[in-house]
PDB file of N, CA and C in Angstrom:
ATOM      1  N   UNK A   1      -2.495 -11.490  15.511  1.00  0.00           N
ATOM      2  CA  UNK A   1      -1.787 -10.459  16.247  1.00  0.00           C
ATOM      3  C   UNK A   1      -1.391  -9.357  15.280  1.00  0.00           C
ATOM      4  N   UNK A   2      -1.564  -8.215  15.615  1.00  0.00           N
ATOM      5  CA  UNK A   2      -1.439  -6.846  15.021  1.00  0.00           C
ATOM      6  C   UNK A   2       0.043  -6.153  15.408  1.00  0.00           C
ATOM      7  N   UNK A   3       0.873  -5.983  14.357  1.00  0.00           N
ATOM      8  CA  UNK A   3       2.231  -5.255  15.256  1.00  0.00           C
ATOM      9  C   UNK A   3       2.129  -4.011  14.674  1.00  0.00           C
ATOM     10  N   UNK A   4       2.524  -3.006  15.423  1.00  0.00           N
ATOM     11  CA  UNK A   4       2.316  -1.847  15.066  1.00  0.00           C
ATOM     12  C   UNK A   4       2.559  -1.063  14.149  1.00  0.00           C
ATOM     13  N   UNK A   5       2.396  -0.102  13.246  1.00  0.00           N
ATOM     14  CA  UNK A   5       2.666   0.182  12.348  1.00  0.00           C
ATOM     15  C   UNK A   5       2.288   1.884  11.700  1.00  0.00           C
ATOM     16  N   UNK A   6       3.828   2.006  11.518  1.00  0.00           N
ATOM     17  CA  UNK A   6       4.320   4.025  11.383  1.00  0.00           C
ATOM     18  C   UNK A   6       3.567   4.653  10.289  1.00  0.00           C
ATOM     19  N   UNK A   7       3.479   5.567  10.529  1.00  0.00           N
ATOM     20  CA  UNK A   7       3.010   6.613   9.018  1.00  0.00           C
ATOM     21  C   UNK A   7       3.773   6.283   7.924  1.00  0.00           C
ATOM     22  N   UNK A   8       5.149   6.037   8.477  1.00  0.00           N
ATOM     23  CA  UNK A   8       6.795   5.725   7.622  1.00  0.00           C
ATOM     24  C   UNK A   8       6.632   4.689   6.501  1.00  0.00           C
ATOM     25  N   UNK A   9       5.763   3.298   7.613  1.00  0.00           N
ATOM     26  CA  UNK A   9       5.101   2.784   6.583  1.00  0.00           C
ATOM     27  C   UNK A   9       3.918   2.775   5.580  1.00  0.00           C
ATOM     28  N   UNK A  10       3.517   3.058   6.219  1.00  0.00           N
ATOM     29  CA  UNK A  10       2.171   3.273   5.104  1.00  0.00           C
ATOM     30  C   UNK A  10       2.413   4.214   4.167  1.00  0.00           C
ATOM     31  N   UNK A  11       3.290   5.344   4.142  1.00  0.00           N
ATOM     32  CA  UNK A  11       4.006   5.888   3.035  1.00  0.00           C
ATOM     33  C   UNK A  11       5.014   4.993   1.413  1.00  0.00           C
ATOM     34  N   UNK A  12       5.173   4.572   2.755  1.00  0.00           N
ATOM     35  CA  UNK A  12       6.083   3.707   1.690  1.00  0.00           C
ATOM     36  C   UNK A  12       5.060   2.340   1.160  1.00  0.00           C
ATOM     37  N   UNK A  13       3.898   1.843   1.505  1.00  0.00           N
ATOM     38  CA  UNK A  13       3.190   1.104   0.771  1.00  0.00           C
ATOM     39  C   UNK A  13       2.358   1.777   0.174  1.00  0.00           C
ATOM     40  N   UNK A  14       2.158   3.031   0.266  1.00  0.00           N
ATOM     41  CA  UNK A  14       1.392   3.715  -0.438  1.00  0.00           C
ATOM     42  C   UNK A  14       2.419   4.374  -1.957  1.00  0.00           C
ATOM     43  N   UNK A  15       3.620   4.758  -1.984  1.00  0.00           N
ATOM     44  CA  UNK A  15       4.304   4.854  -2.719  1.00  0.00           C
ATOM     45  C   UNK A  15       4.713   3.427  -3.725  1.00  0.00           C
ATOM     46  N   UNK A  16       4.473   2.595  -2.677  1.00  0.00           N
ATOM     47  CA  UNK A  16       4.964   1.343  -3.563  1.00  0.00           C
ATOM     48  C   UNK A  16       4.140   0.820  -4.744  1.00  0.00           C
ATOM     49  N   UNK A  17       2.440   1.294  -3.873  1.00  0.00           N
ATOM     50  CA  UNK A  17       1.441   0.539  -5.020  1.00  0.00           C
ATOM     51  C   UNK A  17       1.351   2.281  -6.330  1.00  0.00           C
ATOM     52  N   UNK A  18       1.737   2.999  -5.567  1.00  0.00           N
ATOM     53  CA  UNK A  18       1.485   3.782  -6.951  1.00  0.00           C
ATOM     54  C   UNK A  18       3.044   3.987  -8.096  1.00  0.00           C
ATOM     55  N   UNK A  19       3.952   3.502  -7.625  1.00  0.00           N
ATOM     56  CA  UNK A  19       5.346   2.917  -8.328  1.00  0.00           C
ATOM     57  C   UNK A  19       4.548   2.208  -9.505  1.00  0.00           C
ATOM     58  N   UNK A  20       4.064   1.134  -9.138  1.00  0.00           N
ATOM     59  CA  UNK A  20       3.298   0.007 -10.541  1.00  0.00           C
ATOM     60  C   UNK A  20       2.667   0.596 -11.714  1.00  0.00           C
ATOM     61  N   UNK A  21       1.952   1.599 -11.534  1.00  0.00           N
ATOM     62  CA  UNK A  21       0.990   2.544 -12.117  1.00  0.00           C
ATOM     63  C   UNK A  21       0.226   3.556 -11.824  1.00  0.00           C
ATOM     64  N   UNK A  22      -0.533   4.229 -12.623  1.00  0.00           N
ATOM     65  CA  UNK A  22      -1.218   5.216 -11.842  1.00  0.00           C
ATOM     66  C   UNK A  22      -2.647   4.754 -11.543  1.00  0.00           C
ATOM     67  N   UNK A  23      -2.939   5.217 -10.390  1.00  0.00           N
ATOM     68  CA  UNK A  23      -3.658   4.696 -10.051  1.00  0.00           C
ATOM     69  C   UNK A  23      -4.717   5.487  -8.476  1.00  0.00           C
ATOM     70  N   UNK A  24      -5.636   5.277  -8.312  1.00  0.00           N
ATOM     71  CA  UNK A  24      -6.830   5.801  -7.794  1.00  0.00           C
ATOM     72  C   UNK A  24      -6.679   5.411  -5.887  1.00  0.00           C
ATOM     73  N   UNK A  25      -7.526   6.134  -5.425  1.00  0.00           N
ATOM     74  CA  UNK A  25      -7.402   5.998  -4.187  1.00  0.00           C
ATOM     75  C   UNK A  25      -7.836   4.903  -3.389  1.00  0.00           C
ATOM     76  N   UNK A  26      -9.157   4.376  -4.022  1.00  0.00           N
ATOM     77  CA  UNK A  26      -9.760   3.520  -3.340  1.00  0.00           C
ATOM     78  C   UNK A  26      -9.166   1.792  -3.661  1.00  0.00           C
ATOM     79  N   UNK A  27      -8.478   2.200  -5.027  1.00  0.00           N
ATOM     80  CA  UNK A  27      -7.642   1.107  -5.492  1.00  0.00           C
ATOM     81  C   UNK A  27      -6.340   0.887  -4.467  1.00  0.00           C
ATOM     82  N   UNK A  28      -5.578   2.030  -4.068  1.00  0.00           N
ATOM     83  CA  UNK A  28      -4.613   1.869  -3.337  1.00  0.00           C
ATOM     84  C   UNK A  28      -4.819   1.256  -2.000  1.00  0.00           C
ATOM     85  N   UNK A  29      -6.083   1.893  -1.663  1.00  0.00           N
ATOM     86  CA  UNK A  29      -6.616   1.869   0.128  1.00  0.00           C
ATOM     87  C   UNK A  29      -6.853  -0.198  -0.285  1.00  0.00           C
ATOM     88  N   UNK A  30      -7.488  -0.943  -1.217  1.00  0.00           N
ATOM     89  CA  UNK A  30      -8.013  -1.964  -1.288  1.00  0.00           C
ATOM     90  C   UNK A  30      -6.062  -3.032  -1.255  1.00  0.00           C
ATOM     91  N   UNK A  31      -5.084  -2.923  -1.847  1.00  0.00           N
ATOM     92  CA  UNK A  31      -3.863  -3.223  -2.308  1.00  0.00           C
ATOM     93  C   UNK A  31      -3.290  -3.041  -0.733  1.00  0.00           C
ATOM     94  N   UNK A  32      -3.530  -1.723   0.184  1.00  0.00           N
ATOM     95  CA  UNK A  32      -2.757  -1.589   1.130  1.00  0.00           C
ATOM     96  C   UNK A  32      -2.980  -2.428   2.371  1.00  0.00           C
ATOM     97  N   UNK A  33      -4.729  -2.712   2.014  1.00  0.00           N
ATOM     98  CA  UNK A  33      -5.248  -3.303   2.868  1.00  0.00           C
ATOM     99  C   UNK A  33      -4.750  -4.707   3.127  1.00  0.00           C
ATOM    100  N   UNK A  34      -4.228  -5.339   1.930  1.00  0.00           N
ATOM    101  CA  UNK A  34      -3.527  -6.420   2.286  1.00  0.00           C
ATOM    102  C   UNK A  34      -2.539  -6.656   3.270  1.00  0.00           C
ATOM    103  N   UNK A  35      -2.130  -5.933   3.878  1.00  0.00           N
ATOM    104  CA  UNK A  35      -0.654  -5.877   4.460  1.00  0.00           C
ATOM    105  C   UNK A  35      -1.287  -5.488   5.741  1.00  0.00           C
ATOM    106  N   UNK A  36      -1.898  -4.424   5.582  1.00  0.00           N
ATOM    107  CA  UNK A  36      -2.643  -3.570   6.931  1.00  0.00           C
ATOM    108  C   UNK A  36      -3.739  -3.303   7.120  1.00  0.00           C
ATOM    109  N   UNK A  37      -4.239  -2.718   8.344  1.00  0.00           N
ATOM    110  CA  UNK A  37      -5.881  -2.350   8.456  1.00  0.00           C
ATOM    111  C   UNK A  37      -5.671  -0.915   7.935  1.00  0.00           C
ATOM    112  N   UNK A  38      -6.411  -0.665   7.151  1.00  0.00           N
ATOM    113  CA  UNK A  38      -6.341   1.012   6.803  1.00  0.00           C
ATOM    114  C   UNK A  38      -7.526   1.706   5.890  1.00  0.00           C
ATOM    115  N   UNK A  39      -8.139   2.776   6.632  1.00  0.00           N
ATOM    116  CA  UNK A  39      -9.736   3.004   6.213  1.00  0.00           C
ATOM    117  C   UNK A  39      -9.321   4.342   4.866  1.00  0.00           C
ATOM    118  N   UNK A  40     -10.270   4.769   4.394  1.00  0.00           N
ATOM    119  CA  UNK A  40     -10.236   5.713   3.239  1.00  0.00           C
ATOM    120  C   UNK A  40     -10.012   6.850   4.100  1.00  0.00           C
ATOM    121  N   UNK A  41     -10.421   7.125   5.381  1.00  0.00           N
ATOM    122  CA  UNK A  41     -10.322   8.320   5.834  1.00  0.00           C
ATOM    123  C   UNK A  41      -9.439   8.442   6.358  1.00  0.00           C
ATOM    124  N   UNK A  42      -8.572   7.260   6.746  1.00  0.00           N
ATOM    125  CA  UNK A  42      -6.918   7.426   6.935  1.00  0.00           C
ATOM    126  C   UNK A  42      -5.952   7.473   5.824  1.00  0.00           C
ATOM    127  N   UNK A  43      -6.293   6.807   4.719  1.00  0.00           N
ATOM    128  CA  UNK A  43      -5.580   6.996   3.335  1.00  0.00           C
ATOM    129  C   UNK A  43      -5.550   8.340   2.799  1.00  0.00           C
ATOM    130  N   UNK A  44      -6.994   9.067   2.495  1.00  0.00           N
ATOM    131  CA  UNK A  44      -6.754  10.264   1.851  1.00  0.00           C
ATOM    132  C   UNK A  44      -5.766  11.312   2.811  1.00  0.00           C
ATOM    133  N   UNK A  45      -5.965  11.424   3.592  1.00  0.00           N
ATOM    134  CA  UNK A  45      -4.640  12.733   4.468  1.00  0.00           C
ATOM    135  C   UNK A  45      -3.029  11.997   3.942  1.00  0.00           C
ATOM    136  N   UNK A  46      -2.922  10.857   3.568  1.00  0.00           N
ATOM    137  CA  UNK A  46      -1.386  10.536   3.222  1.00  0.00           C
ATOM    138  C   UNK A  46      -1.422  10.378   2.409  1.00  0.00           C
ATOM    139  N   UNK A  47      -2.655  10.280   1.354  1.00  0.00           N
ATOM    140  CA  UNK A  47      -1.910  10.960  -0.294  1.00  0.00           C
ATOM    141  C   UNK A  47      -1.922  12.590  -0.301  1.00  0.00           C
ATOM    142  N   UNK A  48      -2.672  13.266   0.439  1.00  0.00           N
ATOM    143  CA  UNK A  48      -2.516  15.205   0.186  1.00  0.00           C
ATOM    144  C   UNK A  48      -0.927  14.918   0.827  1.00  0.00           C
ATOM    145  N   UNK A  49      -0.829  14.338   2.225  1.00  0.00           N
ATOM    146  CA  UNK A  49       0.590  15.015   2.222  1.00  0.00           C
ATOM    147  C   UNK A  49       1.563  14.227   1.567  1.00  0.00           C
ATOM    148  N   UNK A  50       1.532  13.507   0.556  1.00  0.00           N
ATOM    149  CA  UNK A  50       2.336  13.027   0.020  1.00  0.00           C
ATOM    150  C   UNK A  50       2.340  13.796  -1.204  1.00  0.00           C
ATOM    151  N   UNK A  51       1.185  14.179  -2.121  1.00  0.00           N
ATOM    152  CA  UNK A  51       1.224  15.407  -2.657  1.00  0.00           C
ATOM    153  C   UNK A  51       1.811  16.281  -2.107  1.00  0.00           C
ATOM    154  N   UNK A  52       1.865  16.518  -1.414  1.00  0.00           N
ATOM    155  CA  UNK A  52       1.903  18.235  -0.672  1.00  0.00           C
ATOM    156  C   UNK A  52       3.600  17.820  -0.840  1.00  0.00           C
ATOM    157  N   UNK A  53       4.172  16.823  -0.756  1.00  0.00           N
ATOM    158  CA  UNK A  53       5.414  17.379  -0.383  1.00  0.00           C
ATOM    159  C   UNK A  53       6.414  16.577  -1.793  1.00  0.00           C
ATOM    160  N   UNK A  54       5.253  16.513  -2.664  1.00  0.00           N
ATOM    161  CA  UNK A  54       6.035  16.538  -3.940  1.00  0.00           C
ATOM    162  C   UNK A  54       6.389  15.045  -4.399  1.00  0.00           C
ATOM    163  N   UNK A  55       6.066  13.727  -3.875  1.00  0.00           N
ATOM    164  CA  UNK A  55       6.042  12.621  -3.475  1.00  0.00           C
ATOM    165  C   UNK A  55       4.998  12.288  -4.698  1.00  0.00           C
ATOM    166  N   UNK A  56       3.455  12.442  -5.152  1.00  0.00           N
ATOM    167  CA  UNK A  56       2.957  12.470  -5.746  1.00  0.00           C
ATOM    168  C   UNK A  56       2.495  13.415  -6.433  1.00  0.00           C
ATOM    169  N   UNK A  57       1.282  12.967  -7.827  1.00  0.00           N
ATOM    170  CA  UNK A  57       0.679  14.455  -8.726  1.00  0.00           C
ATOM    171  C   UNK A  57      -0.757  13.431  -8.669  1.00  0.00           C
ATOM    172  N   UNK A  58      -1.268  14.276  -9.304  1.00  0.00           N
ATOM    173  CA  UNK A  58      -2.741  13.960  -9.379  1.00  0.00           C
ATOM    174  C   UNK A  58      -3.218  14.386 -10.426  1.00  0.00           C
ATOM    175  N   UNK A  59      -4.013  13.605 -11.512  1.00  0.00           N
ATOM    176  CA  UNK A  59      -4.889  14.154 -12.850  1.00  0.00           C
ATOM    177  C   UNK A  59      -6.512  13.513 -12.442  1.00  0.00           C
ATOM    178  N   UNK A  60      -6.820  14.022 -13.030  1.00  0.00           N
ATOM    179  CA  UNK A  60      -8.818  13.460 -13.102  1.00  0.00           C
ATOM    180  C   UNK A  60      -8.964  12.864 -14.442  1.00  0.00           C
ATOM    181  N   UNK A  61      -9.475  11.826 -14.261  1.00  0.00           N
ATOM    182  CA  UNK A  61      -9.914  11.450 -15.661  1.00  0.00           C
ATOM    183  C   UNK A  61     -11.093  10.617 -15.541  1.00  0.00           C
ATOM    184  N   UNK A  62     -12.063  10.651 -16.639  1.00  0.00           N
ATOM    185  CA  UNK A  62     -13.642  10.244 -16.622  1.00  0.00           C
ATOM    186  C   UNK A  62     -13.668   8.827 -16.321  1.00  0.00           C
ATOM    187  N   UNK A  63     -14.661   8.361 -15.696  1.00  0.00           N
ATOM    188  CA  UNK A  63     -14.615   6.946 -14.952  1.00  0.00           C
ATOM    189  C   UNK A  63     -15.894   6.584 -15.299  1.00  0.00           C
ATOM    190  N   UNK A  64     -16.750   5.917 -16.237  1.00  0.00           N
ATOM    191  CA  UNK A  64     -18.063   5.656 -15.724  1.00  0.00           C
ATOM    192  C   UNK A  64     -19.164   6.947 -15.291  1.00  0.00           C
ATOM    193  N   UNK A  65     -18.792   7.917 -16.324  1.00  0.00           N
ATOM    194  CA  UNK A  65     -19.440   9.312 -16.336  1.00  0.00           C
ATOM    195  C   UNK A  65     -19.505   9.997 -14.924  1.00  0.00           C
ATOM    196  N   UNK A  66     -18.235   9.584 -13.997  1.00  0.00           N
ATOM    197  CA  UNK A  66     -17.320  10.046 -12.909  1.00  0.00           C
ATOM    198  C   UNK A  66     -16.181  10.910 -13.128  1.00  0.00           C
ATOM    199  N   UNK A  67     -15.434  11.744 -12.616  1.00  0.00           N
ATOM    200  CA  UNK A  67     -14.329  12.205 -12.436  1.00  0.00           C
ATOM    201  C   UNK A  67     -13.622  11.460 -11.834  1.00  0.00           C
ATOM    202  N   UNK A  68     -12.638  10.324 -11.840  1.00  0.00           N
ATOM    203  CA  UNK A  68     -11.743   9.649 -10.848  1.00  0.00           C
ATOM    204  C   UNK A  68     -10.395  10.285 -10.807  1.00  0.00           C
ATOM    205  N   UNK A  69     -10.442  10.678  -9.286  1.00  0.00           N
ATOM    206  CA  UNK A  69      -8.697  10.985  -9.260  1.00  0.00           C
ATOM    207  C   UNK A  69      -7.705   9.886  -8.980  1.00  0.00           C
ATOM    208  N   UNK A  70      -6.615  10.056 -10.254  1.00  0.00           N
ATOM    209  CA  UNK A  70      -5.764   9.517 -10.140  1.00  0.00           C
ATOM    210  C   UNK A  70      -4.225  10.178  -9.519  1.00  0.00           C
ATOM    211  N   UNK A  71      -3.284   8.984  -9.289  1.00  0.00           N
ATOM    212  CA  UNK A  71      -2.297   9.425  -8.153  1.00  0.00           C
ATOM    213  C   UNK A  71      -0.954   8.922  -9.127  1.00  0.00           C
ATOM    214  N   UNK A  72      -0.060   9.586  -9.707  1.00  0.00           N
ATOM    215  CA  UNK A  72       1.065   9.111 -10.329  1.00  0.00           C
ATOM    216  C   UNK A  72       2.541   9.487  -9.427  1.00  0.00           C
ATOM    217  N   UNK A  73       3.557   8.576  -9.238  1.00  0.00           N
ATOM    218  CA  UNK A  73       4.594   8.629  -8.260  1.00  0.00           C
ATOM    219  C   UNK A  73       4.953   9.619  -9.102  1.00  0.00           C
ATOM    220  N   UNK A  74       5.850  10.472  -8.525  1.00  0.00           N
ATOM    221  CA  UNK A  74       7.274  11.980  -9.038  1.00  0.00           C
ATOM    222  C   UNK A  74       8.444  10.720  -8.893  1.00  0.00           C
ATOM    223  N   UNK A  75       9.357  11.877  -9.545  1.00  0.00           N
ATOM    224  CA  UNK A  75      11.014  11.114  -9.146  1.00  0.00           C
ATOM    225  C   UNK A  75      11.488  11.121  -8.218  1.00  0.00           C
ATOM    226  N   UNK A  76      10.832  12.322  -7.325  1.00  0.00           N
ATOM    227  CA  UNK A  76      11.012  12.667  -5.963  1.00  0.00           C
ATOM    228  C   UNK A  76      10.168  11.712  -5.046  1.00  0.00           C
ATOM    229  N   UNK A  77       9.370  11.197  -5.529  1.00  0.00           N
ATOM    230  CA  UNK A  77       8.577  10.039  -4.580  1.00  0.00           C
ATOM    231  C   UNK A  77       9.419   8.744  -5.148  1.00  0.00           C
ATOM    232  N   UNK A  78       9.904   8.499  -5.913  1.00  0.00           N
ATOM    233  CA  UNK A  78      10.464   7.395  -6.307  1.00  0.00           C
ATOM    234  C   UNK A  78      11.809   7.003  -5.860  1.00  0.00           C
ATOM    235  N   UNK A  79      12.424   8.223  -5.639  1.00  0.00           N
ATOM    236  CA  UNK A  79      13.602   8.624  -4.437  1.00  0.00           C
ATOM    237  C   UNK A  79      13.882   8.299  -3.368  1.00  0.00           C
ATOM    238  N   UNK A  80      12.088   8.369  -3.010  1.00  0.00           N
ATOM    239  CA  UNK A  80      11.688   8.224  -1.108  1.00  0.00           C
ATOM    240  C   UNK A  80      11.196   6.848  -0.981  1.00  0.00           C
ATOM    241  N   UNK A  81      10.852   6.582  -1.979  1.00  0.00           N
ATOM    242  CA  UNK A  81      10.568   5.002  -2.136  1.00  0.00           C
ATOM    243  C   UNK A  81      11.838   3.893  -1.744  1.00  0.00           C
ATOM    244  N   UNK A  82      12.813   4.688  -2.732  1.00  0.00           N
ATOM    245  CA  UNK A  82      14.257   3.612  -2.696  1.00  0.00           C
ATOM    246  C   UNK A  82      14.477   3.624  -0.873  1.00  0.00           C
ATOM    247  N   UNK A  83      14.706   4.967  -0.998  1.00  0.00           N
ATOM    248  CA  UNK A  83      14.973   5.320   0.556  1.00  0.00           C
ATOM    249  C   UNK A  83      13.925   4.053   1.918  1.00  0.00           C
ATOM    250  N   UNK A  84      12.924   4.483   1.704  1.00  0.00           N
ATOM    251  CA  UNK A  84      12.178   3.525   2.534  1.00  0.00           C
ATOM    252  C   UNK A  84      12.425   1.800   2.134  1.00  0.00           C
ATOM    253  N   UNK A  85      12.613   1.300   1.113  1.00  0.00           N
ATOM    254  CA  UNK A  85      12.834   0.563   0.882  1.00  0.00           C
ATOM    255  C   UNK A  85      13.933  -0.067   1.513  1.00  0.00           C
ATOM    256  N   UNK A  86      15.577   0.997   1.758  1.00  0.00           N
ATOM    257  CA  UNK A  86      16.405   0.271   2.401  1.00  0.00           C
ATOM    258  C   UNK A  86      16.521   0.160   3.117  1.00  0.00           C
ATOM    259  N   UNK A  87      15.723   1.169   4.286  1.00  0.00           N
ATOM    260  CA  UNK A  87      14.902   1.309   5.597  1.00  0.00           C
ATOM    261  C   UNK A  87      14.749  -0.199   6.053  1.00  0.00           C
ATOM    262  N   UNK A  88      13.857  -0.568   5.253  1.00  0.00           N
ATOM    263  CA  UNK A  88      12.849  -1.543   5.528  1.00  0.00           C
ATOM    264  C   UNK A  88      13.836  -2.533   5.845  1.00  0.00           C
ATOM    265  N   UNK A  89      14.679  -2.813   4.726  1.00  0.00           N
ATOM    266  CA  UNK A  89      15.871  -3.981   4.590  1.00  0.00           C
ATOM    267  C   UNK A  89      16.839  -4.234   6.017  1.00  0.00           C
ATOM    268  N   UNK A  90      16.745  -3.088   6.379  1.00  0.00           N
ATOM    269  CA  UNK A  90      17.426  -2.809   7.310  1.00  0.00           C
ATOM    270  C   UNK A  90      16.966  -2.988   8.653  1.00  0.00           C
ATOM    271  N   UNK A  91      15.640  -2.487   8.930  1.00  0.00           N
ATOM    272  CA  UNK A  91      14.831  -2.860  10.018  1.00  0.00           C
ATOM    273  C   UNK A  91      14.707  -4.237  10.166  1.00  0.00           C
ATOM    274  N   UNK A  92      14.207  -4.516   8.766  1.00  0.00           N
ATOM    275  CA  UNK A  92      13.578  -6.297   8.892  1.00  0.00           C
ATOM    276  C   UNK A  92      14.928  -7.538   9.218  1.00  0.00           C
ATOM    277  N   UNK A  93      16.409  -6.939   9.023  1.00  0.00           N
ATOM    278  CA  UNK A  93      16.941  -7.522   9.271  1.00  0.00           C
ATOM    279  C   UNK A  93      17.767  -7.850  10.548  1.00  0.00           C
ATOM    280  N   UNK A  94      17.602  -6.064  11.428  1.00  0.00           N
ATOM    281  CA  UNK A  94      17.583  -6.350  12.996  1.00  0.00           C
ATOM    282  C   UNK A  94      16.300  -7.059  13.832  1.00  0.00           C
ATOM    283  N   UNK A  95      15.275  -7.027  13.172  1.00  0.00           N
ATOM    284  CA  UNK A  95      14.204  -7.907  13.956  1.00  0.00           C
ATOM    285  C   UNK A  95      14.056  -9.066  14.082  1.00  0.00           C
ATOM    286  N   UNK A  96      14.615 -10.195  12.628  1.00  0.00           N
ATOM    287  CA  UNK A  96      14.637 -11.014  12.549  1.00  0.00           C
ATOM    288  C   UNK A  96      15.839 -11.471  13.552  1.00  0.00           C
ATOM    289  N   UNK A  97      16.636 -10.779  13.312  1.00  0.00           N
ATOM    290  CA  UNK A  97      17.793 -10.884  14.736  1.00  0.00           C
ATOM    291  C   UNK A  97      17.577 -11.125  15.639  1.00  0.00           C
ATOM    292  N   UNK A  98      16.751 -10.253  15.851  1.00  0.00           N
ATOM    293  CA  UNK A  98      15.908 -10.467  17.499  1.00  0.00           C
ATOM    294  C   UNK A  98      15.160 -11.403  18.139  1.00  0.00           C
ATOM    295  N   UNK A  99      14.189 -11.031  16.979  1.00  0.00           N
ATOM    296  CA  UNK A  99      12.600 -12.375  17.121  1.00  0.00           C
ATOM    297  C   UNK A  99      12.967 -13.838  17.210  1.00  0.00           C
ATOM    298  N   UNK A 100      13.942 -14.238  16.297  1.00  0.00           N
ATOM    299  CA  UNK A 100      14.577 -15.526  15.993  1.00  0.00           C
ATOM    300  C   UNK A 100      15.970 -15.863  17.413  1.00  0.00           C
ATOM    301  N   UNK A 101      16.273 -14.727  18.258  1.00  0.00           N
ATOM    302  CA  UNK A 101      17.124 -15.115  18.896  1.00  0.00           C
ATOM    303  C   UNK A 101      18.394 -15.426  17.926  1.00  0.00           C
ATOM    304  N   UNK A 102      19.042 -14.799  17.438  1.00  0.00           N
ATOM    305  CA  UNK A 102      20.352 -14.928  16.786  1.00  0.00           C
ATOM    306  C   UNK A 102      21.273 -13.988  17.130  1.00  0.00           C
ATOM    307  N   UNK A 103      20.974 -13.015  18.084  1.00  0.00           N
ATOM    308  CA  UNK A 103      21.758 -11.689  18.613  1.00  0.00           C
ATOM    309  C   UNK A 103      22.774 -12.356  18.955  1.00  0.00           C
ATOM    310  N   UNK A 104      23.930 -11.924  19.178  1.00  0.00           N
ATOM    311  CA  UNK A 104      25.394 -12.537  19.334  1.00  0.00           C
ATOM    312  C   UNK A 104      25.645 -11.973  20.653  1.00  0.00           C
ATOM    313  N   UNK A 105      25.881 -12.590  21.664  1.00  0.00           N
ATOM    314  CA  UNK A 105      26.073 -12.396  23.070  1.00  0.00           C
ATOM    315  C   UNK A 105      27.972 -11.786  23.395  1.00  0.00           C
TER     316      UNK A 105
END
């Protein structure tokens, strides 16, 4: 079973795997895939706008007589990271509320 799942997140697992290191697109899309279904042509539009809004940077460096772009978190993505992070803490702990039946009548 598949539960649904926000841009909100995939931001924030996309921020999370590039937190560890810097690191490449198809590397991220393979790491994210663990968690979720998610194709390269849905990954690249949420690293530009995660670039775009200052969240990430990007350098090129030679790969196997390739150009590979790499993706390094900002402080400002590392910011939005914490942020989503307590999000998460927070969500996951009204659901479990829920799902488990522990809501207080």
């Amino acid at each position: 079973m598949a539960f649904n799942t926000g841009a909100a997140l995939l931001d924030a697992l996309v921020l999370s795997v590039a937190s560890n290191e810097d690191t490449y697109g198809y590397k991220i899309t393979q790491d994210v895939r663990h968690v979720m279904a998610v194709s390269e042509s849905t990954l690249y539009p949420v690293l530009r706008r995660l670039q775009k809004d200052g969240c990430l940077e990007t350098y090129d460096q030679a790969y196997a007589g390739r150009n590979r772009r790499y993706y390094h978190i900002t402080e400002q993505g590392r910011g939005q990271l914490a942020r989503y992070r307590q999000e998460w803490l927070e969500y996951e702990k009204k659901v479990h509320t829920v799902l488990f039946n522990e809501v207080e009548s």
